[in-house]
PDB file of N, CA and C in Angstrom:
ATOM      1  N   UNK A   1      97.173  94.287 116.712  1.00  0.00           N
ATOM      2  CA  UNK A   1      97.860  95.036 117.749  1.00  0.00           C
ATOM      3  C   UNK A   1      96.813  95.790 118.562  1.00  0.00           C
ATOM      4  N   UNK A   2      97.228  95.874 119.835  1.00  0.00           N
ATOM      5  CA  UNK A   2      95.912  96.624 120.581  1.00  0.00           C
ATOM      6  C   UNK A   2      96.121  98.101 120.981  1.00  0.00           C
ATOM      7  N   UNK A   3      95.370  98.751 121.065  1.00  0.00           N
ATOM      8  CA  UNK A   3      95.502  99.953 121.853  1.00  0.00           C
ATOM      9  C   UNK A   3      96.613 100.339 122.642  1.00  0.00           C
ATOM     10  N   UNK A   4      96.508  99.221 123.777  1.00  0.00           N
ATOM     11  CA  UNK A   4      97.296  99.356 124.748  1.00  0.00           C
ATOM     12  C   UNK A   4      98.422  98.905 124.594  1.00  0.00           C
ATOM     13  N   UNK A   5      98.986  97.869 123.393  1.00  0.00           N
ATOM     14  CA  UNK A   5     100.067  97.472 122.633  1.00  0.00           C
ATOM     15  C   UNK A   5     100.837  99.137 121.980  1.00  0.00           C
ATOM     16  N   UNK A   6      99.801  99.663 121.492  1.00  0.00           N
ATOM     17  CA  UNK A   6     100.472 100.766 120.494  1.00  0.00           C
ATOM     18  C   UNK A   6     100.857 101.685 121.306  1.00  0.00           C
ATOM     19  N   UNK A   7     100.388 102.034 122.349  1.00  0.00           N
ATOM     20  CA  UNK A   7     100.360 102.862 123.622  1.00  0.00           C
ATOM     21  C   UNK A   7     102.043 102.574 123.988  1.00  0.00           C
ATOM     22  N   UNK A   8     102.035 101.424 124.332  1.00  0.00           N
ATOM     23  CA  UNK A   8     103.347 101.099 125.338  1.00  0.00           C
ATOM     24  C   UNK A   8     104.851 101.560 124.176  1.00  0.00           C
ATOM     25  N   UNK A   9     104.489 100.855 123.042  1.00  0.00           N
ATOM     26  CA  UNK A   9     105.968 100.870 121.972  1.00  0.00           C
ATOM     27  C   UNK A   9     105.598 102.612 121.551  1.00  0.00           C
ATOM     28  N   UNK A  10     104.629 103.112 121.498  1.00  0.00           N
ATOM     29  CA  UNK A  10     104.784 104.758 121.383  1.00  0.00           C
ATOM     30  C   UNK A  10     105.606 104.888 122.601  1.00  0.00           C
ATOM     31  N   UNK A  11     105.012 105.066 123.814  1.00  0.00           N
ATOM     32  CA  UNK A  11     106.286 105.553 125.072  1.00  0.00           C
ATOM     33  C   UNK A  11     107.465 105.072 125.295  1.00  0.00           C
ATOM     34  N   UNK A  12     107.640 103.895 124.395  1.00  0.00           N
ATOM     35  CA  UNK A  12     109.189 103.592 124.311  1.00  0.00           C
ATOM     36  C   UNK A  12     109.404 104.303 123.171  1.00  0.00           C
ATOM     37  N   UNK A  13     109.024 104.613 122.506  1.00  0.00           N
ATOM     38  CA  UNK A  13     109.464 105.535 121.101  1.00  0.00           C
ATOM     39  C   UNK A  13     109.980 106.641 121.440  1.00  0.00           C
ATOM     40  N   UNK A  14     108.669 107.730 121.788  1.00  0.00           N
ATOM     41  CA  UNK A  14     108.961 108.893 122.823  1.00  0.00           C
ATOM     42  C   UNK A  14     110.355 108.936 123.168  1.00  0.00           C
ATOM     43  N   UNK A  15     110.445 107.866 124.561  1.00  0.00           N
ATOM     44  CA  UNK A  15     111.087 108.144 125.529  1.00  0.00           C
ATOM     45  C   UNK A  15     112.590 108.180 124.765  1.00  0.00           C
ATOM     46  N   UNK A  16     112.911 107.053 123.650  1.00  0.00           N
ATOM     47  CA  UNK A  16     114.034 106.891 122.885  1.00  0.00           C
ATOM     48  C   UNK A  16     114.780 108.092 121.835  1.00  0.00           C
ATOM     49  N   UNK A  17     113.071 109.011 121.515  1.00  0.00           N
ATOM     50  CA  UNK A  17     113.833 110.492 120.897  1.00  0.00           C
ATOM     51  C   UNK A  17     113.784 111.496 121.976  1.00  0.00           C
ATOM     52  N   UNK A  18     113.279 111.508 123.111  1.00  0.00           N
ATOM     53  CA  UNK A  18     113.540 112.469 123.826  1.00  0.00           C
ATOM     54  C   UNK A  18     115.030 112.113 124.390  1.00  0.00           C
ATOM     55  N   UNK A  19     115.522 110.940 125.187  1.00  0.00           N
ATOM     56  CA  UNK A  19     116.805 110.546 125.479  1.00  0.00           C
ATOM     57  C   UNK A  19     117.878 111.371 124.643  1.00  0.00           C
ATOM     58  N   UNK A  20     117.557 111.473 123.053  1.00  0.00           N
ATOM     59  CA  UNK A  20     118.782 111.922 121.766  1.00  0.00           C
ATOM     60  C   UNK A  20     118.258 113.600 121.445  1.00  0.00           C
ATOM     61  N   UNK A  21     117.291 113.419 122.307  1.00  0.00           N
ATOM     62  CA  UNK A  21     116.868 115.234 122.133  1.00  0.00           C
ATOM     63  C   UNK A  21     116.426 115.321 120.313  1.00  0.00           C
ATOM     64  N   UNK A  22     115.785 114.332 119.523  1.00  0.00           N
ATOM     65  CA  UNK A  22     115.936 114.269 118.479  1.00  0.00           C
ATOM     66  C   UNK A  22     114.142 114.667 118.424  1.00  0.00           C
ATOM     67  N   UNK A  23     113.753 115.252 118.584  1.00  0.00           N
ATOM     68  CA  UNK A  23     112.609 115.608 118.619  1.00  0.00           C
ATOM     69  C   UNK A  23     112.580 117.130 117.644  1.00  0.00           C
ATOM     70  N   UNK A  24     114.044 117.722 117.642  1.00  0.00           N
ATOM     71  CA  UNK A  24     113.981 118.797 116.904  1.00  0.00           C
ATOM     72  C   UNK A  24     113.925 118.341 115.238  1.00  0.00           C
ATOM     73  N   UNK A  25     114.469 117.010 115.325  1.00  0.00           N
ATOM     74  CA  UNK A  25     114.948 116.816 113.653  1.00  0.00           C
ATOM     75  C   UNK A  25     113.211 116.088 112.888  1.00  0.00           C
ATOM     76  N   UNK A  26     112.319 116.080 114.008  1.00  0.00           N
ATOM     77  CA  UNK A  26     110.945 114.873 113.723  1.00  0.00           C
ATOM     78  C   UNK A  26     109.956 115.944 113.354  1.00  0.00           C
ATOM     79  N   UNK A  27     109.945 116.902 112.193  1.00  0.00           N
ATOM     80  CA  UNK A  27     109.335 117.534 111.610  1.00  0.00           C
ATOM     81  C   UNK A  27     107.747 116.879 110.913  1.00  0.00           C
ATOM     82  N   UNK A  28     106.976 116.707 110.728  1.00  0.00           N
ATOM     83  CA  UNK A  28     105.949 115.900 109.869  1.00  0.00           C
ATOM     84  C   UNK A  28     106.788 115.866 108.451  1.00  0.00           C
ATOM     85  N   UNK A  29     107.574 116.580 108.455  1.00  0.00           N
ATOM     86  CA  UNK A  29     108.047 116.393 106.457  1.00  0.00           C
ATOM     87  C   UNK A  29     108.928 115.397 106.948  1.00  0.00           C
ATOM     88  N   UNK A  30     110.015 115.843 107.619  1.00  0.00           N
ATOM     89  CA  UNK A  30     111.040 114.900 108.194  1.00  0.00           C
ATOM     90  C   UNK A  30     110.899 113.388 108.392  1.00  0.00           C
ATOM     91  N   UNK A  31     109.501 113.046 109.043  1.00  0.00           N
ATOM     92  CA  UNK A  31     109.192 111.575 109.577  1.00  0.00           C
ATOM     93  C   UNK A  31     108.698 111.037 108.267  1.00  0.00           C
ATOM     94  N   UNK A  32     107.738 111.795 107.393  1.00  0.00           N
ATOM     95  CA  UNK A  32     107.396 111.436 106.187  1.00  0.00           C
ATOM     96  C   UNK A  32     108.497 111.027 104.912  1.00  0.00           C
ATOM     97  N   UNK A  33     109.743 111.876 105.203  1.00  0.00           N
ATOM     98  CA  UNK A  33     110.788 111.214 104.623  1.00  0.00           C
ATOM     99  C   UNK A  33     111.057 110.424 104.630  1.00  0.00           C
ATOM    100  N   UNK A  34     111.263 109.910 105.955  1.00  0.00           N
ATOM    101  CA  UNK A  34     111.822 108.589 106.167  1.00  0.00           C
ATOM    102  C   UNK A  34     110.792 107.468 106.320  1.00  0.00           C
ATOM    103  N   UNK A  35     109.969 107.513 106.212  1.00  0.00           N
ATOM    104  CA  UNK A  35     108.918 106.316 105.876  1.00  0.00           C
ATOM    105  C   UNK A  35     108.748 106.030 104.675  1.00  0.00           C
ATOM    106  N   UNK A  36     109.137 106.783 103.538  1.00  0.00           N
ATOM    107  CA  UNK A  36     109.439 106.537 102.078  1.00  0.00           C
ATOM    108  C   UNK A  36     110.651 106.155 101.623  1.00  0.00           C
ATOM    109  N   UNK A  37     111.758 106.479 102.726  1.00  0.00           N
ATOM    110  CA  UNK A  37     113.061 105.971 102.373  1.00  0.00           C
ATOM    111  C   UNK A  37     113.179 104.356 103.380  1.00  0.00           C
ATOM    112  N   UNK A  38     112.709 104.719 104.094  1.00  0.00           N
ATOM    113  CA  UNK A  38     112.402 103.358 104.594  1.00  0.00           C
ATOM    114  C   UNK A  38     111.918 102.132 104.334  1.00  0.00           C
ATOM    115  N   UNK A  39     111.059 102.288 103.778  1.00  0.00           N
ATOM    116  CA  UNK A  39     110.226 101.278 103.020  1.00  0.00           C
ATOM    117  C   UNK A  39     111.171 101.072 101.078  1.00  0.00           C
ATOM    118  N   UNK A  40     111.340 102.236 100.621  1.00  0.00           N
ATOM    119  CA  UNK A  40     112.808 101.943 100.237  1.00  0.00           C
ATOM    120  C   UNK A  40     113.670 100.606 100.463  1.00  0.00           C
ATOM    121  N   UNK A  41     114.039 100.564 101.612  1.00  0.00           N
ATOM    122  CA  UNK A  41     114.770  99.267 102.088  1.00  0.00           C
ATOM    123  C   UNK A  41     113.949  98.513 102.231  1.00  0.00           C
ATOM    124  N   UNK A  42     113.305  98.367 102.853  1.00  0.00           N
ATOM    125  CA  UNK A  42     112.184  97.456 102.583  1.00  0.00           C
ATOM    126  C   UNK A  42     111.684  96.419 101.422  1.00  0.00           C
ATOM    127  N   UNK A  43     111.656  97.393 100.494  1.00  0.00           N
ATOM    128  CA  UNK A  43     111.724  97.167  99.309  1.00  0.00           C
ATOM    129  C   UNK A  43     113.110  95.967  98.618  1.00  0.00           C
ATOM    130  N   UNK A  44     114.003  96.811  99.228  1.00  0.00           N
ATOM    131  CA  UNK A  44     115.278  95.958  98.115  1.00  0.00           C
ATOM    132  C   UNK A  44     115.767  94.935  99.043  1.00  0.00           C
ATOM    133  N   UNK A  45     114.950  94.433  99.868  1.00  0.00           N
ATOM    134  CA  UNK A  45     114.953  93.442 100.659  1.00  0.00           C
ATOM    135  C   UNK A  45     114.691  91.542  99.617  1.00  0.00           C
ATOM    136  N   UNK A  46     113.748  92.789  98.435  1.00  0.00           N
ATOM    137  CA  UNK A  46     112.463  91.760  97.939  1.00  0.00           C
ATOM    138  C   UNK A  46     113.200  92.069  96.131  1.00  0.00           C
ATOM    139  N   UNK A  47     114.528  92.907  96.181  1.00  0.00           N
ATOM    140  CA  UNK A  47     114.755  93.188  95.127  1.00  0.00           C
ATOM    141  C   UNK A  47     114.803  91.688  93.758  1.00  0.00           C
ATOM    142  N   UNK A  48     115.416  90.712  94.537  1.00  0.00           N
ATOM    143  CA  UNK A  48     116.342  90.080  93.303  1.00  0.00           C
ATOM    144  C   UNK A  48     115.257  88.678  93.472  1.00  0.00           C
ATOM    145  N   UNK A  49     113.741  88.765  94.117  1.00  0.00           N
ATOM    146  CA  UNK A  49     113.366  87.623  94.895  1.00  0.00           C
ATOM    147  C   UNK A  49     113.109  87.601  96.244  1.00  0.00           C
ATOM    148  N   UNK A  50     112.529  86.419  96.693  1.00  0.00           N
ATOM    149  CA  UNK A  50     112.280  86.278  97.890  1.00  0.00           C
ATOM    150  C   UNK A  50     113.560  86.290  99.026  1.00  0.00           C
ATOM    151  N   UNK A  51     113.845  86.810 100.145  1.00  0.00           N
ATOM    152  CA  UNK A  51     114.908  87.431 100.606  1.00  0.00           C
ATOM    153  C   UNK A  51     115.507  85.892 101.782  1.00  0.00           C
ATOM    154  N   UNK A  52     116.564  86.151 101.560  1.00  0.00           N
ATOM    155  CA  UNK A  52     117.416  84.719 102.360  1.00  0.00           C
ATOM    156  C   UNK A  52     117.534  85.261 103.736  1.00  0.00           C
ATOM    157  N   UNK A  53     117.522  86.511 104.119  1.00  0.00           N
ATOM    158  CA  UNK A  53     117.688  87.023 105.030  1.00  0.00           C
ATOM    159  C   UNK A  53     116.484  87.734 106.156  1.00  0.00           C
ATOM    160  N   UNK A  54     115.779  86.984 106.740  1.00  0.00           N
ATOM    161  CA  UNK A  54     114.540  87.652 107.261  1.00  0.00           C
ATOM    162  C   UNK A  54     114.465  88.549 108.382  1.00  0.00           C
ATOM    163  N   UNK A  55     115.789  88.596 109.193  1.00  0.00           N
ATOM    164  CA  UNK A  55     116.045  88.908 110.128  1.00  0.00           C
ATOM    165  C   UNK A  55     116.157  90.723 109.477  1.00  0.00           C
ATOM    166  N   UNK A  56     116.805  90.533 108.227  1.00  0.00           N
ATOM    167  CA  UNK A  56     116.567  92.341 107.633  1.00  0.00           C
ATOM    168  C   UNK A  56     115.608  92.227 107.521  1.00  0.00           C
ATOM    169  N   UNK A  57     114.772  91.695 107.008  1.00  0.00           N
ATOM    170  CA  UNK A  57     113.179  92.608 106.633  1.00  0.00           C
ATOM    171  C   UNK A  57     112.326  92.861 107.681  1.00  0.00           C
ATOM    172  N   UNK A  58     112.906  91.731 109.004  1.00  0.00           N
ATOM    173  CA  UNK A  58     112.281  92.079 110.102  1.00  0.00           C
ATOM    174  C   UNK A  58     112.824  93.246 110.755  1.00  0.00           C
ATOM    175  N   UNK A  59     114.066  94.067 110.473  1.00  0.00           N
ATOM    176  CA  UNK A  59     114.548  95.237 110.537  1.00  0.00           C
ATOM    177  C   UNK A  59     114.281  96.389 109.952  1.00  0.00           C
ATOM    178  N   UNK A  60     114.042  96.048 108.776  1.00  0.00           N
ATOM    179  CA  UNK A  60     113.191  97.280 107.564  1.00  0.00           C
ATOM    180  C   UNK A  60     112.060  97.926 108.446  1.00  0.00           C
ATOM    181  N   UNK A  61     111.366  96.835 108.181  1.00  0.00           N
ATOM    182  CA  UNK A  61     109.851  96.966 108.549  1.00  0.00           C
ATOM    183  C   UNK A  61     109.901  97.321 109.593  1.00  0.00           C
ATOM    184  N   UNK A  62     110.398  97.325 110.550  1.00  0.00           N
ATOM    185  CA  UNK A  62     110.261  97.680 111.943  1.00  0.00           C
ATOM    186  C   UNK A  62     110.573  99.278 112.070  1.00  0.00           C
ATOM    187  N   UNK A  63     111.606  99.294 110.870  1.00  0.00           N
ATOM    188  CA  UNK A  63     111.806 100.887 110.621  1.00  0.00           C
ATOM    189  C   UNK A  63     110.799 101.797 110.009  1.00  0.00           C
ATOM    190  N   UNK A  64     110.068 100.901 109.116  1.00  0.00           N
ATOM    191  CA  UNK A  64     109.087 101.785 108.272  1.00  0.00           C
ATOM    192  C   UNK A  64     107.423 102.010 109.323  1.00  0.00           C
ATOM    193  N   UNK A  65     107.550 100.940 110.462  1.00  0.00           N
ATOM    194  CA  UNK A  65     106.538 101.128 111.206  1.00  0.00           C
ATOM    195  C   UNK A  65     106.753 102.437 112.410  1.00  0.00           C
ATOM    196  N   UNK A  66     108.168 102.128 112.831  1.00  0.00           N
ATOM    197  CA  UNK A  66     108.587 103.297 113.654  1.00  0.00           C
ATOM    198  C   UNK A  66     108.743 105.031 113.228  1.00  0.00           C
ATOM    199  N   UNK A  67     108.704 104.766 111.845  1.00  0.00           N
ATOM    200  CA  UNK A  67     108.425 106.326 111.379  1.00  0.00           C
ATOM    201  C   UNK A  67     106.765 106.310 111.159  1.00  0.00           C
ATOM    202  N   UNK A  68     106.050 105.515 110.846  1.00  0.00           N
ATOM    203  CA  UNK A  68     104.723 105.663 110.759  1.00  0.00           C
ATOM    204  C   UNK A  68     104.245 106.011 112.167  1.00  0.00           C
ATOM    205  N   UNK A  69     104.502 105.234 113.233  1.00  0.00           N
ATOM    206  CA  UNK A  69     103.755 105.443 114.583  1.00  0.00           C
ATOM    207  C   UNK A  69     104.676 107.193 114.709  1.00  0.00           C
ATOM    208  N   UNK A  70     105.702 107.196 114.829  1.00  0.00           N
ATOM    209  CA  UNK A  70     105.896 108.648 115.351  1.00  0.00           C
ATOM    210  C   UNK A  70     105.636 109.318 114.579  1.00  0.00           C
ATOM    211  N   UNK A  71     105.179 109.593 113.103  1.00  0.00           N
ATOM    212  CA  UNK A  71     104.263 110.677 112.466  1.00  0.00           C
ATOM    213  C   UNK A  71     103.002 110.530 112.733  1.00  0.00           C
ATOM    214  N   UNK A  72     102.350 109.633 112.702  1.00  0.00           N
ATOM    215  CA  UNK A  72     100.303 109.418 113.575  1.00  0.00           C
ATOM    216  C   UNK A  72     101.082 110.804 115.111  1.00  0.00           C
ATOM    217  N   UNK A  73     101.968 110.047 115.676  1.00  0.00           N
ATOM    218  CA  UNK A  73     101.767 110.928 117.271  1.00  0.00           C
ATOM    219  C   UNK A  73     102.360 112.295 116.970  1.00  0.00           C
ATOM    220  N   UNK A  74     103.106 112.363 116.187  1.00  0.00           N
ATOM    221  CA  UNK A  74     103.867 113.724 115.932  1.00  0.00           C
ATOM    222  C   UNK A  74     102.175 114.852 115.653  1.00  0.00           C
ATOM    223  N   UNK A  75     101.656 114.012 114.990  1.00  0.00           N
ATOM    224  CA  UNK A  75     100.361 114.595 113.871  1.00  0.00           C
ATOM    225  C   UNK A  75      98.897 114.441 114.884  1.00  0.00           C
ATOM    226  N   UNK A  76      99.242 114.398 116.014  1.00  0.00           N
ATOM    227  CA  UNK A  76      98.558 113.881 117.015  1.00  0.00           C
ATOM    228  C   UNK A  76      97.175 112.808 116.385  1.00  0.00           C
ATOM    229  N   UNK A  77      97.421 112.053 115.542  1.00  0.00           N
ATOM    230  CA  UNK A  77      96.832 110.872 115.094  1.00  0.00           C
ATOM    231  C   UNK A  77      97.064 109.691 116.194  1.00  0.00           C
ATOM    232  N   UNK A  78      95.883 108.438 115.829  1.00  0.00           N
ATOM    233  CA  UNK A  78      95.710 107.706 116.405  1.00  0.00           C
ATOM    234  C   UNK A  78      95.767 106.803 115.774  1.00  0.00           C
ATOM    235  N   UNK A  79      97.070 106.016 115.145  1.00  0.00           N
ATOM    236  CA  UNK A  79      97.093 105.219 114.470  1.00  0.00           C
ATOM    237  C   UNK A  79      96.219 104.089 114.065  1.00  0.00           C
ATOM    238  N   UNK A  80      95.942 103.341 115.281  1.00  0.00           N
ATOM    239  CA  UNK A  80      94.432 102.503 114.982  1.00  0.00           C
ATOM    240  C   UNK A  80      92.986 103.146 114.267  1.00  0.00           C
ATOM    241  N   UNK A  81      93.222 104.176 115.031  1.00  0.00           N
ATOM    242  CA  UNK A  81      92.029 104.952 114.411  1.00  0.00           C
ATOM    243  C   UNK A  81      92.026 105.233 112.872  1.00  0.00           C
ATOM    244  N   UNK A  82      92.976 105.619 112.186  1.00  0.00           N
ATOM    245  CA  UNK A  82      93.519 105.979 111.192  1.00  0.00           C
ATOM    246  C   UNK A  82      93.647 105.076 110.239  1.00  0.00           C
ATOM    247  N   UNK A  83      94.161 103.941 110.520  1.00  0.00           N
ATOM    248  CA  UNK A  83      93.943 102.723 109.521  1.00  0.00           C
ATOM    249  C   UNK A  83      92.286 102.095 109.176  1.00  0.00           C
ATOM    250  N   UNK A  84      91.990 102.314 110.910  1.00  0.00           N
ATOM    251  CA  UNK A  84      90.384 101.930 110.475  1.00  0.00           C
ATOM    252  C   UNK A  84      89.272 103.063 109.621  1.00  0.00           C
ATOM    253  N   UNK A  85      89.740 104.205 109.654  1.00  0.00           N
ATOM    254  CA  UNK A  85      89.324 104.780 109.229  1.00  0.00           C
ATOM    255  C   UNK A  85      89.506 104.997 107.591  1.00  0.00           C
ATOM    256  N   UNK A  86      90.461 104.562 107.242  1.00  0.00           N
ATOM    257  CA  UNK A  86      91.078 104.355 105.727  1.00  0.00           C
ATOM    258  C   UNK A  86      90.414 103.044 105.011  1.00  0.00           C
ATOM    259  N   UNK A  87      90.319 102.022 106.002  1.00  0.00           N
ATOM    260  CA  UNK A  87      90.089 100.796 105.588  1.00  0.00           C
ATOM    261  C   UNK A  87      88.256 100.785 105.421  1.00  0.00           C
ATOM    262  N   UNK A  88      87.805 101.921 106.292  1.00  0.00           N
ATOM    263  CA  UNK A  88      86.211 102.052 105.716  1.00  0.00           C
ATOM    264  C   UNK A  88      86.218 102.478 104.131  1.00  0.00           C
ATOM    265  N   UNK A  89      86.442 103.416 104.131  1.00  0.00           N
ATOM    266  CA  UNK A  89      86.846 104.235 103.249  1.00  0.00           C
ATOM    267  C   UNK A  89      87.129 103.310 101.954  1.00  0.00           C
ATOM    268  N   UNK A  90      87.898 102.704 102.256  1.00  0.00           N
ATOM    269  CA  UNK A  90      88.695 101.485 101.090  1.00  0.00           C
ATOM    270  C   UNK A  90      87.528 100.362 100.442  1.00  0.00           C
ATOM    271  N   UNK A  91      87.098  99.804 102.005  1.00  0.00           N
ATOM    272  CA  UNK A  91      85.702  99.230 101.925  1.00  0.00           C
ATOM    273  C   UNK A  91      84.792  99.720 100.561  1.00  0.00           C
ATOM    274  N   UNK A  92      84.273 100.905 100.663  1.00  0.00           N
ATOM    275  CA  UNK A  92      83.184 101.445 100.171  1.00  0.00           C
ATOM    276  C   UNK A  92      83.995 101.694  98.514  1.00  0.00           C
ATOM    277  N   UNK A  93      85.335 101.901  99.282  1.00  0.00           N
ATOM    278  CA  UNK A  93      85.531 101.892  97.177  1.00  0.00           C
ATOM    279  C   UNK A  93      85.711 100.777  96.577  1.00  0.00           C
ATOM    280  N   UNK A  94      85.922  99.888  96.925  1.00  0.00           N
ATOM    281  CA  UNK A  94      86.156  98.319  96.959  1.00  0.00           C
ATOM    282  C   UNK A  94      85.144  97.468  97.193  1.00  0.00           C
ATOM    283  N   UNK A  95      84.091  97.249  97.029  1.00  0.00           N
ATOM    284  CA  UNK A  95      82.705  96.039  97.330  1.00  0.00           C
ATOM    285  C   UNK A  95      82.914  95.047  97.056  1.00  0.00           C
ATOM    286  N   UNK A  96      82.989  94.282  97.826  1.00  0.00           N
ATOM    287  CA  UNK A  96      83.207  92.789  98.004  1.00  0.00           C
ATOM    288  C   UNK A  96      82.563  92.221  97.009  1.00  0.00           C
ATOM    289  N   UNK A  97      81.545  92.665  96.399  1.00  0.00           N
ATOM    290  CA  UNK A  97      81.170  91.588  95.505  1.00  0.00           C
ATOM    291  C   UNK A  97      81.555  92.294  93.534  1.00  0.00           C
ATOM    292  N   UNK A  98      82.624  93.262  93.961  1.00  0.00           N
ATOM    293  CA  UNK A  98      82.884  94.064  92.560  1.00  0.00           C
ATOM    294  C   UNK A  98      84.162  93.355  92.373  1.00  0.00           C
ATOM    295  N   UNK A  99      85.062  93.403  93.898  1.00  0.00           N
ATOM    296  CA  UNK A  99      86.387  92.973  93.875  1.00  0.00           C
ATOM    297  C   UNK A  99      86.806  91.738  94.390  1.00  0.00           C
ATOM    298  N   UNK A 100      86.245  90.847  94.350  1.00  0.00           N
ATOM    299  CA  UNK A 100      86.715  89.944  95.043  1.00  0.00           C
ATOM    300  C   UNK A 100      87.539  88.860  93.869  1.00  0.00           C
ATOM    301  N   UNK A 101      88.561  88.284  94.439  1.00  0.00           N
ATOM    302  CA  UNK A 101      89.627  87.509  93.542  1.00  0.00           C
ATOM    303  C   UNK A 101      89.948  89.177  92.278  1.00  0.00           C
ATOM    304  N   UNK A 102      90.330  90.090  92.701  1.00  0.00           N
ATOM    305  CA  UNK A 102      90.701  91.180  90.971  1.00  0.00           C
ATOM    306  C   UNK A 102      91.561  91.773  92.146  1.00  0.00           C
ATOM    307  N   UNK A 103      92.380  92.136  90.923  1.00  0.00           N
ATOM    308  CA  UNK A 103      94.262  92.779  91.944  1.00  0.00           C
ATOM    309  C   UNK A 103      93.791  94.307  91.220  1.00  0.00           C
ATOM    310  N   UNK A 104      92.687  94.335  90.234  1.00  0.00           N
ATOM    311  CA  UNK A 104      92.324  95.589  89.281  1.00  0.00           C
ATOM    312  C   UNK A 104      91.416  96.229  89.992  1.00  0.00           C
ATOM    313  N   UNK A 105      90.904  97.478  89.666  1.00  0.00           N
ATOM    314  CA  UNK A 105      89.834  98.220  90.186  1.00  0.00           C
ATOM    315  C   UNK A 105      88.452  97.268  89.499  1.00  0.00           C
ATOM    316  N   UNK A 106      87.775  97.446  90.253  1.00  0.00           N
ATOM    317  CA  UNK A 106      86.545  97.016  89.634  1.00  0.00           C
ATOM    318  C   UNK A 106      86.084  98.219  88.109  1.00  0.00           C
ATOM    319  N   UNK A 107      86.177  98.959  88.087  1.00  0.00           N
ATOM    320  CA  UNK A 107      85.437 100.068  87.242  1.00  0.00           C
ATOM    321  C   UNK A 107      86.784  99.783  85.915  1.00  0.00           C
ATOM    322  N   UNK A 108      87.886  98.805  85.809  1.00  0.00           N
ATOM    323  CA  UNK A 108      88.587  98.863  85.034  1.00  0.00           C
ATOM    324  C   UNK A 108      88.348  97.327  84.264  1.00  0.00           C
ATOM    325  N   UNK A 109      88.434  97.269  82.979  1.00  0.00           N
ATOM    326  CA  UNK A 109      88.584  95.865  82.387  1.00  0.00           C
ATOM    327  C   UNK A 109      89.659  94.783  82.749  1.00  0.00           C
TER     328      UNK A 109
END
């Protein structure tokens, strides 16, 4: 996704809680709620197996991304920035040649 991708679906985001005046209820605890209850669904998408229905998970997810982008902007974060910045981070705890093919930490048997 690009910059200018994340840019545009933020100002449709925006523009969609300012329209409902719902900007009072988008607390950082508030948005953080619902990206855990969200993904929640998400989740029981995948409950019983692989899901017959993709058109929900392409609904879930779309929910669990839309509370993520409006907590990065709520939190005046930069979402791209933020993942890349995690994913260094992840990098350095993770070395390609400690972890590669292991679902385990390297430092674990």
């Amino acid at each position: 996704m690009s910059q200018e991708g994340i840019e545009r679906v933020l100002g449709e985001l925006r523009e969609f809680v300012r329209e409902r005046e719902w900007e009072q209820f988008h607390s950082p605890e508030n948005l953080a709620k619902s990206v855990s209850i969200e993904a929640g669904e998400l989740l029981e998408c995948f409950q019983w197996g692989q899901p017959k229905d993709v058109s929900g998970v392409r609904h879930e997810l779309a929910d669990v991304l839309t509370y993520c982008l409006l907590l990065a902007d709520r939190l005046g974060m930069d979402p791209l920035e933020v993942v890349i910045e995690k994913l260094e981070i992840t990098r350095a705890k993770y070395p390609v040649e400690l972890s590669r093919g292991r679902s385990t930490k390297h430092d674990q048997p």
